[in-house]
N, C-alpha and C. Protein backbone atom coordinates (compact mmCIF):
# COMPACT_ATOMS: atom_id res chain seq x y z
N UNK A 1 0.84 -1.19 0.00
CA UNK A 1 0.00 0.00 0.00
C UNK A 1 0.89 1.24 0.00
N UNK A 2 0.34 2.29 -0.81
CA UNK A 2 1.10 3.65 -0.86
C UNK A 2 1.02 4.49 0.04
N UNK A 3 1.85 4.84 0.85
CA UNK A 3 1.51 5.96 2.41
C UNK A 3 1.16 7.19 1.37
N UNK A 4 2.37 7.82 0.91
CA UNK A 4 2.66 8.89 0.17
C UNK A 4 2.59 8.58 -1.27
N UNK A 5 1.88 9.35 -1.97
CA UNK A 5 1.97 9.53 -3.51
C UNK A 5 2.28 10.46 -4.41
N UNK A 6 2.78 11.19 -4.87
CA UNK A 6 2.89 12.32 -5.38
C UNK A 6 3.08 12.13 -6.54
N UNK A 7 2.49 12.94 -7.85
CA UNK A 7 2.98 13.16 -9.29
C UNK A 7 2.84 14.60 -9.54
N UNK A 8 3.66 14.72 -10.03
CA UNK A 8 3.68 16.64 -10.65
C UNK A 8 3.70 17.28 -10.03
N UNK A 9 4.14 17.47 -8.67
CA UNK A 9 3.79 18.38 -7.92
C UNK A 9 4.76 19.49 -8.26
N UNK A 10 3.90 20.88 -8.20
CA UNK A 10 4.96 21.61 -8.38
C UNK A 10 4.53 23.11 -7.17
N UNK A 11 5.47 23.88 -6.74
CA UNK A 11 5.21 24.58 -5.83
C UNK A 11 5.91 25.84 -6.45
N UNK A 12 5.34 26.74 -6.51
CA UNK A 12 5.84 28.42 -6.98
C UNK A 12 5.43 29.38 -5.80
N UNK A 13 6.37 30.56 -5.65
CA UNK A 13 5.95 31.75 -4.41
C UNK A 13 5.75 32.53 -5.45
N UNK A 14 5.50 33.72 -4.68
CA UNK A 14 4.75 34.71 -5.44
C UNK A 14 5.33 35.48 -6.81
N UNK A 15 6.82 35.00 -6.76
CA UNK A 15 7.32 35.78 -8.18
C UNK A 15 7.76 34.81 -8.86
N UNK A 16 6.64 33.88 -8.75
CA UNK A 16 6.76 32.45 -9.72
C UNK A 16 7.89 31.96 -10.04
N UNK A 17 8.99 31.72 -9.10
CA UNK A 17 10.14 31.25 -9.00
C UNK A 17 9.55 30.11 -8.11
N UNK A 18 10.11 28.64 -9.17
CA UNK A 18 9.56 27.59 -9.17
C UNK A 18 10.58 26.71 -7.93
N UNK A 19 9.98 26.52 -6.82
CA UNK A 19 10.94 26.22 -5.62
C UNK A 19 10.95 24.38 -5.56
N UNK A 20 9.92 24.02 -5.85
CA UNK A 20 9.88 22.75 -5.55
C UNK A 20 9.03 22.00 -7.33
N UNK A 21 9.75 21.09 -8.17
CA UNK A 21 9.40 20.39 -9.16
C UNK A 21 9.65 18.77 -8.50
N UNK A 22 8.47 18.12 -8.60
CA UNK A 22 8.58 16.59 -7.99
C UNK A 22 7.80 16.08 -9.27
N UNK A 23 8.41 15.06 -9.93
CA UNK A 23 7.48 14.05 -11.45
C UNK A 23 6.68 13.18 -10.53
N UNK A 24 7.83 12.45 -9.59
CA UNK A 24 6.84 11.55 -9.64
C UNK A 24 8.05 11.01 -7.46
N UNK A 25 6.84 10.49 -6.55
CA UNK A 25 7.29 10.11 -5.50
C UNK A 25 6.19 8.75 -4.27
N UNK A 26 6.61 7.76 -4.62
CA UNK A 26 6.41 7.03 -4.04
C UNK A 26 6.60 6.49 -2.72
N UNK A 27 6.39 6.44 -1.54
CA UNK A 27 6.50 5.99 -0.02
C UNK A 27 5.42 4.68 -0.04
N UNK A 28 5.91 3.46 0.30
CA UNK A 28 4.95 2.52 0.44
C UNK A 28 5.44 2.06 1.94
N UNK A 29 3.86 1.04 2.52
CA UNK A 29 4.35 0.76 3.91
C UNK A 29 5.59 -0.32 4.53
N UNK A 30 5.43 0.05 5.23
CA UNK A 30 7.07 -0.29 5.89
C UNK A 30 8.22 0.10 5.50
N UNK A 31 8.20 0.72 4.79
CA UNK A 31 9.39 1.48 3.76
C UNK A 31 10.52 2.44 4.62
N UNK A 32 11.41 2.89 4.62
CA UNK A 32 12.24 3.81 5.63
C UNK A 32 12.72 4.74 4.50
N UNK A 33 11.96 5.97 4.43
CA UNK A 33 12.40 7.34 3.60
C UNK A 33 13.27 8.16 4.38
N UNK A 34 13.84 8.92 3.66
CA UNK A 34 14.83 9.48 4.08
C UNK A 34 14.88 10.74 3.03
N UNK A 35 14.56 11.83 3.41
CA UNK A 35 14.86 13.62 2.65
C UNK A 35 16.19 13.93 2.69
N UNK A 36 17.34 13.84 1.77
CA UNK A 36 18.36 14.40 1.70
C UNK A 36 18.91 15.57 0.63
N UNK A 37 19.16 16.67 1.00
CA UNK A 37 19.51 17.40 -0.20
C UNK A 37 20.34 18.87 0.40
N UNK A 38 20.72 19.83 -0.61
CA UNK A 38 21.30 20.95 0.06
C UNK A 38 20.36 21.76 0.17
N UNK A 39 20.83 22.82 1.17
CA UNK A 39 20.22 24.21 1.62
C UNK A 39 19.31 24.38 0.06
N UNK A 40 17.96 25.11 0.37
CA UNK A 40 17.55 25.29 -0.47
C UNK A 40 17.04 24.12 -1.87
N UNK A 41 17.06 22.92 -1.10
CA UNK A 41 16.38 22.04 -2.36
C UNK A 41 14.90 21.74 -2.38
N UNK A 42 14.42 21.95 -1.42
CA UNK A 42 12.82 21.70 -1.43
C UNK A 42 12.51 20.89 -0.13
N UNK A 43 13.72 20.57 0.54
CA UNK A 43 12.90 19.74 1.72
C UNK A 43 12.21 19.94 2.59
N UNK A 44 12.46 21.53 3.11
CA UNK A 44 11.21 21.51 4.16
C UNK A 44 10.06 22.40 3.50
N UNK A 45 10.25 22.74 2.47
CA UNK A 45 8.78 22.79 1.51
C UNK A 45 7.80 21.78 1.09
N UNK A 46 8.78 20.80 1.04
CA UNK A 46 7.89 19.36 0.90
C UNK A 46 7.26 19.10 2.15
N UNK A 47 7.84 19.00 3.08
CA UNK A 47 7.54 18.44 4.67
C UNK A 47 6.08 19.24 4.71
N UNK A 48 6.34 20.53 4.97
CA UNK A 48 5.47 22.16 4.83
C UNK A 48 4.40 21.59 4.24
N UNK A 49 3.89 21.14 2.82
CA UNK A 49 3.03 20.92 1.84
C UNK A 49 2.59 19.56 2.27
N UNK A 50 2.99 18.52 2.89
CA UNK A 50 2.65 17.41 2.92
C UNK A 50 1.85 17.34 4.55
N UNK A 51 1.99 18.81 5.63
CA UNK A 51 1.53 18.66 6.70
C UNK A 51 0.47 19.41 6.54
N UNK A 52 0.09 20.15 4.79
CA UNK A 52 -0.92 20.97 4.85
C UNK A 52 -0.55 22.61 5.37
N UNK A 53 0.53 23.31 5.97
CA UNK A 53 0.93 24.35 6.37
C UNK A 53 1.24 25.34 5.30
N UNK A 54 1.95 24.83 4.10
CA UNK A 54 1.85 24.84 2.97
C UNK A 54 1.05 24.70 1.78
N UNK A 55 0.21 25.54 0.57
CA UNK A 55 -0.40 24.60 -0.34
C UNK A 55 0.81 24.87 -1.65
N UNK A 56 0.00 23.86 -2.00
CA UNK A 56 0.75 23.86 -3.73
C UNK A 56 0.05 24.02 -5.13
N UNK A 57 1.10 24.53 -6.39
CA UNK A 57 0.43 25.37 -7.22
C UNK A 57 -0.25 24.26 -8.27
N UNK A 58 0.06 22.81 -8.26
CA UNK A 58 -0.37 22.10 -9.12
C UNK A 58 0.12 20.85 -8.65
N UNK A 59 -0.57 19.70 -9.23
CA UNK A 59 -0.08 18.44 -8.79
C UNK A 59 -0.99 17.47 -8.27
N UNK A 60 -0.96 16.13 -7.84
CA UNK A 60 -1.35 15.14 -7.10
C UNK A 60 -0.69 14.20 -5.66
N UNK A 61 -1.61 15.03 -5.12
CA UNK A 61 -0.74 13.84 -3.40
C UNK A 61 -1.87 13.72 -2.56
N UNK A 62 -1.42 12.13 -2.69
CA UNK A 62 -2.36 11.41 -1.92
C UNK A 62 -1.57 10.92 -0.94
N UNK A 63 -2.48 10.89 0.18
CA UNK A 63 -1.66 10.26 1.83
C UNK A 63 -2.81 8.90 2.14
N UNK A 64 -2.59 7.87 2.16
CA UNK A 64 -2.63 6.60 2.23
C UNK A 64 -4.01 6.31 1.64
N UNK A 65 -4.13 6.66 0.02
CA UNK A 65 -5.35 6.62 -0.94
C UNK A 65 -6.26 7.56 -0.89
N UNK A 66 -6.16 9.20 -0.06
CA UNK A 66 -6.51 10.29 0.08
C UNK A 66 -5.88 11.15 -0.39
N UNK A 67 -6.84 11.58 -1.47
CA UNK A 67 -6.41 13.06 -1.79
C UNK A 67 -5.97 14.28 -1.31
N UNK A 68 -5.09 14.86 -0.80
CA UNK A 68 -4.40 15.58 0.44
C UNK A 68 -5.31 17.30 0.39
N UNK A 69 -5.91 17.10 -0.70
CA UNK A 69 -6.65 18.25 -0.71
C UNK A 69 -8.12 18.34 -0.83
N UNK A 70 -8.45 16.97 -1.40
CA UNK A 70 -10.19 17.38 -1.28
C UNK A 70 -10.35 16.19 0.26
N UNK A 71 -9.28 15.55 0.75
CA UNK A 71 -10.16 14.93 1.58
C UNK A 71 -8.99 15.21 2.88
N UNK A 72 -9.13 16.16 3.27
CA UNK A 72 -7.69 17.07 4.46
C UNK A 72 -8.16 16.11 5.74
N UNK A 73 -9.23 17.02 5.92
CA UNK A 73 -9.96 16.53 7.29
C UNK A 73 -10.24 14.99 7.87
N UNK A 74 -10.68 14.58 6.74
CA UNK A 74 -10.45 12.91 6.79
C UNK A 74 -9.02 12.13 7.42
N UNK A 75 -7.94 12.76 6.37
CA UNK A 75 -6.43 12.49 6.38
C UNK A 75 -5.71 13.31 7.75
N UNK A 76 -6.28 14.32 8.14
CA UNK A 76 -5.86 15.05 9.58
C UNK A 76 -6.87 14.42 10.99
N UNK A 77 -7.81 13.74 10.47
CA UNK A 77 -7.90 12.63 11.69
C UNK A 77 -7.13 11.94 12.44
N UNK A 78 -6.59 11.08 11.44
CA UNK A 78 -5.61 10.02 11.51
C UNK A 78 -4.84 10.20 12.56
């Protein structure tokens, strides 16, 4: 089963300087992920967007077969 799903996601600030481009990101269960990258690569924009604190300008992410945006409240139960 897929925890995390993501395709296309893409995240822009306000002077459409494109901060975060993701094709494609898979997390399945039992799996051990790990965010590594330099200053400035997107990681705690991802984190940010995936806890909802953040939104994003286009894309698909689903958190364990939930749509992270039409079904929040459902997925912030949990």
């Amino acid at each position: 089963m897929e925890i995390i799903q993501i395709k296309n996601l893409i995240k822009k600030y306000k002077n459409e300087k494109k901060v975060l481009d993701i094709k494609g990101l898979t997390v399945r269960q039992g799996e051990i992920f790990s965010l590594l990258g330099p200053n400035g690569a997107g990681k705690s924009t991802l984190i940010n967007i995936l806890t909802t604190y953040l939104d994003y300008n286009s894309g698909e992410i689903k958190i364990s077969g939930k749509d992270l945006r039409k079904e929040y409240y459902e997925i912030r139960k949990k």
